[in-house]
Protein backbone atom coordinates (compact mmCIF):
# COMPACT_ATOMS: atom_id res chain seq x y z
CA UNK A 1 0.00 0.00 0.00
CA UNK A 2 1.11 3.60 -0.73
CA UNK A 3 2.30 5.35 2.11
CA UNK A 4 0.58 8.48 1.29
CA UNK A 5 -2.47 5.91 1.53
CA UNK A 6 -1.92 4.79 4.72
CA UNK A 7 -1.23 7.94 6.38
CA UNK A 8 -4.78 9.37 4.69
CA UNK A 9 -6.49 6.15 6.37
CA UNK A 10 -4.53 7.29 9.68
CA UNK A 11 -6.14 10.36 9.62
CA UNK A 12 -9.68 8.64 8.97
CA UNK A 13 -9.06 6.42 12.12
CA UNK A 14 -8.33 9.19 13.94
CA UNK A 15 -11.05 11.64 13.15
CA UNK A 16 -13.66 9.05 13.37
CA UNK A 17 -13.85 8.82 17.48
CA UNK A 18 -13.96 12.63 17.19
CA UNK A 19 -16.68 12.81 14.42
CA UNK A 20 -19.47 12.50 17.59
CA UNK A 21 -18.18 15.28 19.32
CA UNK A 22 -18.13 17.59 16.39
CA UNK A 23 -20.98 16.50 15.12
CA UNK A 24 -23.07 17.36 18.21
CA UNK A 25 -21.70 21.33 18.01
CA UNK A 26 -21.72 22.13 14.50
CA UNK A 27 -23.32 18.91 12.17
CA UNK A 28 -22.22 20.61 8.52
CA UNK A 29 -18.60 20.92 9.23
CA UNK A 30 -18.32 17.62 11.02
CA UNK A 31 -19.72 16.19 7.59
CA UNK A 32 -17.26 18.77 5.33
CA UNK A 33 -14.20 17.02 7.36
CA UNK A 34 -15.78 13.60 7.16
CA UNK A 35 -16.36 13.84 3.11
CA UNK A 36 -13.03 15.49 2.86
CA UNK A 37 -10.93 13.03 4.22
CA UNK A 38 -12.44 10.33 2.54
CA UNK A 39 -11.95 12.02 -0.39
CA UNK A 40 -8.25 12.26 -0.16
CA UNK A 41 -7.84 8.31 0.29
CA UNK A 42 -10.34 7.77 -2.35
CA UNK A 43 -8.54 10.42 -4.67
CA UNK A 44 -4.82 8.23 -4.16
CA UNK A 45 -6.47 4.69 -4.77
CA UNK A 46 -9.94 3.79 -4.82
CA UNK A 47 -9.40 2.06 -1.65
CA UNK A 48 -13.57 1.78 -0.75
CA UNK A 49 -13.20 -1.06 1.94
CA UNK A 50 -10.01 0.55 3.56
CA UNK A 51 -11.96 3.59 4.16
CA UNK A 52 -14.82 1.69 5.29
CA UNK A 53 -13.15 0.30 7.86
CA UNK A 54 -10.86 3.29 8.59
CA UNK A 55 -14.48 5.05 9.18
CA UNK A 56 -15.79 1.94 11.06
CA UNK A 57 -18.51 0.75 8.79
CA UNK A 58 -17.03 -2.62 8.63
CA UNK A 59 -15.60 -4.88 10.82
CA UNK A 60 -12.26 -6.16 10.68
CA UNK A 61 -13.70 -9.57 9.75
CA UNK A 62 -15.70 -7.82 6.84
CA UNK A 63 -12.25 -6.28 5.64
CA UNK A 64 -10.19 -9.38 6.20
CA UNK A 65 -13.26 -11.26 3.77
CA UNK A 66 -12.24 -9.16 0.97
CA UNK A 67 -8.63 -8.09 1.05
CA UNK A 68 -7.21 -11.22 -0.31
CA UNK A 69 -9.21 -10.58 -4.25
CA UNK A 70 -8.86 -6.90 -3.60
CA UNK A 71 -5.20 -7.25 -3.47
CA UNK A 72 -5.62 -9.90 -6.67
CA UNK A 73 -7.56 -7.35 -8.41
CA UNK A 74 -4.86 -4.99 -7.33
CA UNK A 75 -1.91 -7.11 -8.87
CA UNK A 76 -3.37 -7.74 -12.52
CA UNK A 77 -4.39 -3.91 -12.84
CA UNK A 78 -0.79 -3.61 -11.66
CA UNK A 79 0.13 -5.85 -14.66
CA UNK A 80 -1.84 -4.15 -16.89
CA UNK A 81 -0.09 -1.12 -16.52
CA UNK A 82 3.46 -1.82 -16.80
């Protein structure tokens, strides 16, 4: 994985036990920071299930269940680049 990719998922674990408290005093900038981050890690790879668990949508289970073709998928489109 990138390392610019897994500091942006850093900074989605991080912000996500925050989210609540920010949320509760001002809702539309707690939801500018939340689509903003996630839009950095989606912008470097689409990376969908990292961020979902990075956010907490998904288990670690759920993740583990679909890294192994993700990083397949990630190998031939690899291929099919060079």
């Amino acid at each position: 994985m990138l390392d610019v990719l897994a500091q942006s998922l850093t900074v989605l674990e991080q912000l996500a036990p925050l989210e609540p408290s920010l949320r509760s005093r001002r809702k539309s900038l707690a939801e500018e920071i939340g689509r903003a981050t996630e839009s950095v890690a989606l912008n470097i790879a689409e990376e969908r299930a990292l961020i979902a668990k990075a956010r907490g949508y998904i288990t670690a289970n759920d993740f583990a269940a679909v890294e192994a073709p993700l990083d397949r998928v990630r190998a031939m489109l690899f291929r099919l680049t060079r």
